[in-house]
Protein backbone atom coordinates (compact mmCIF):
# COMPACT_ATOMS: atom_id res chain seq x y z
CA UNK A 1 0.00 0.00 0.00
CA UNK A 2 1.42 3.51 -0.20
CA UNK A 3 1.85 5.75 2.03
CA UNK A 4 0.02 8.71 0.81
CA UNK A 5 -3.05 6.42 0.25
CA UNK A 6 -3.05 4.85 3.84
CA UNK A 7 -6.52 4.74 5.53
CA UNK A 8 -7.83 6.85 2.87
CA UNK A 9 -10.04 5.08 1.98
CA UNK A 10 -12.22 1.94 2.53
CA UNK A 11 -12.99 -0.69 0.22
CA UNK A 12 -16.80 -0.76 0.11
CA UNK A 13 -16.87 -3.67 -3.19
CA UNK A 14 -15.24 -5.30 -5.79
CA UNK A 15 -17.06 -7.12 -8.53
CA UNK A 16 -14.87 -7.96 -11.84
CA UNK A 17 -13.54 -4.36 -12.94
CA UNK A 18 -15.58 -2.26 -10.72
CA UNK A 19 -14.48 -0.88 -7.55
CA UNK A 20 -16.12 0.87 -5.30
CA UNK A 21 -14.06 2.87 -2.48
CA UNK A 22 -15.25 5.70 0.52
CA UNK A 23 -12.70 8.44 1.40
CA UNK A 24 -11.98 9.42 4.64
CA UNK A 25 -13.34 12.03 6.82
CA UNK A 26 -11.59 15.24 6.68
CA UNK A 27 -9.53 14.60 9.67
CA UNK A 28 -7.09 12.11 7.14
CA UNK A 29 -3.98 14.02 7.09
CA UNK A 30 -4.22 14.57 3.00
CA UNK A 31 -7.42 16.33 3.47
CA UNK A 32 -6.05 18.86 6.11
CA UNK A 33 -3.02 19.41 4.19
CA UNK A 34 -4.94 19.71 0.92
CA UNK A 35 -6.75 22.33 1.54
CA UNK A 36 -7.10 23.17 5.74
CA UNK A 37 -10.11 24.95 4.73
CA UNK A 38 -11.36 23.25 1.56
CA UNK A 39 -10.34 19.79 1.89
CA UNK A 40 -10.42 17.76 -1.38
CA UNK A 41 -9.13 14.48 -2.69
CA UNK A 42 -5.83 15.47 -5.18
CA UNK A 43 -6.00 14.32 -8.17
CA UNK A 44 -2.58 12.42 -8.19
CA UNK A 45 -4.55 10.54 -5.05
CA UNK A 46 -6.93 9.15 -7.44
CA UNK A 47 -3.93 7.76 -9.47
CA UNK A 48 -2.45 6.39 -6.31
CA UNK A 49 -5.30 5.16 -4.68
CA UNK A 50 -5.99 3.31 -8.48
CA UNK A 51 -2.58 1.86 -8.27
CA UNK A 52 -3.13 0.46 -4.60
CA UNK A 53 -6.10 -1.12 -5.59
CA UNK A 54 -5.04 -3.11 -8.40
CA UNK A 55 -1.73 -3.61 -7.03
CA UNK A 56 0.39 -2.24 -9.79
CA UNK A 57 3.17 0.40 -10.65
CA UNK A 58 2.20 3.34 -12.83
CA UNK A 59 5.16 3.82 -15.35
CA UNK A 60 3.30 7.05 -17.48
CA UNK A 61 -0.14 9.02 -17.17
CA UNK A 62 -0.86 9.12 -20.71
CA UNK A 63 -3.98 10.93 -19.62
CA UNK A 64 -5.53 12.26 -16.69
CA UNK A 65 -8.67 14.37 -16.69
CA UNK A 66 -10.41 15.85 -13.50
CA UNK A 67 -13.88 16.80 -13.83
CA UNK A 68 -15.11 17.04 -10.62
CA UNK A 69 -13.41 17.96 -7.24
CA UNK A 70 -13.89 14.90 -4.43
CA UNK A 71 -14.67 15.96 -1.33
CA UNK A 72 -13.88 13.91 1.72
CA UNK A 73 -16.19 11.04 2.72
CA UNK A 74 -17.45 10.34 -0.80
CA UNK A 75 -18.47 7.43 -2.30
CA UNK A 76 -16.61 6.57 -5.37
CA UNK A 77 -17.19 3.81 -8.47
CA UNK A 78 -13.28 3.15 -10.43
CA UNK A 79 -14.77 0.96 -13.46
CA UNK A 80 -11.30 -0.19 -14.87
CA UNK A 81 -10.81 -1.82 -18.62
CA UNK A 82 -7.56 -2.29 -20.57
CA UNK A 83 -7.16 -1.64 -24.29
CA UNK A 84 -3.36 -2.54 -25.48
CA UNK A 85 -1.20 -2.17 -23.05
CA UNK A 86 -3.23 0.55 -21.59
CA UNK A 87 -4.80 0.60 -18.12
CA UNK A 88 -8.19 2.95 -17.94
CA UNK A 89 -10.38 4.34 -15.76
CA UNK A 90 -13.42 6.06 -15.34
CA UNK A 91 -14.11 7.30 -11.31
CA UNK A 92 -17.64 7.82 -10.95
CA UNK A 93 -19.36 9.62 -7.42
CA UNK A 94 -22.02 7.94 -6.03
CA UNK A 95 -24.81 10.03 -8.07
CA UNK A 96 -22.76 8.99 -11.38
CA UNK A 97 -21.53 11.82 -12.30
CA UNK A 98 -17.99 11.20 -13.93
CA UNK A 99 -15.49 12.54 -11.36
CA UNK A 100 -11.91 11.73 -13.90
CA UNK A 101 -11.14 9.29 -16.68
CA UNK A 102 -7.57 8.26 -16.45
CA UNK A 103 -5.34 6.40 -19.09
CA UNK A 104 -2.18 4.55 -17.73
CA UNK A 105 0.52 2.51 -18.89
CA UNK A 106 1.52 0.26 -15.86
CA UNK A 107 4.27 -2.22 -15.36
C-alpha cells in the first residue's frame, strides 16, 4: 500500500472491474493538508489510490482528466478496462456523475 493512500479510503466492493471505495473524513492528514479549509481528494490521489487497488506500478499518465473535485467522505465507483497495453479508468461519485477518466501505462 502507499503511504500517501493509507486509511484513505475503505474498500466498500469489488465485482470484476468495478471498484467501489469511501474516502476518509476530513480529519485524514491529505485532506487537512490539501486544503485546511477546503479539503479535497488530489488528483494524483486518485492515481495512487488506483494503483493500490489493483496492485500495480504506474510507469506514465498518458492521460488524466479531472472533472469534478472529491470531497472527503465520498463514495466513489473506479470501473477499470484495458485496451493494449493501456490501463483505464473512469471514477464515478455515487450520483454517477464522472469525477476523472484516467489512461495509464503500468508495469
Amino acid at each position: 500500500m502507499s503511504l500517501l493512500s493509507d486509511d484513505i479510503y475503505t474498500l466498500v466492493s469489488r465485482d470484476g472491474n468495478i471498484i467501489v471505495i469511501e474516502l476518509a473524513d476530513a480529519t485524514h492528514p491529505v485532506f487537512k493538508a490539501h486544503f485546511p479549509s477546503n479539503p479535497l481528494l488530489p488528483g494524483y490521489m486518485q492515481i495512487d489510490i488506483l494503483a493500490t487497488l489493483l496492485q500495480v506500478d504506474v510507469c506514465e499518465v498518458v492521460s488524466a482528466k479531472f472533472m469534478k473535485i472529491v470531497r472527503p467522505k465520498e463514495r466513489l465507483t473506479f470501473t477499470v478496462s484495458y485496451k493494449n497495453t493501456q490501463l483505464r479508468a473512469t471514477i464515478t461519485d455515487s450520483s454517477q456523475r464522472k469525477v476523472s477518466a484516467l489512461k495509464l501505462l503500468t508495469a
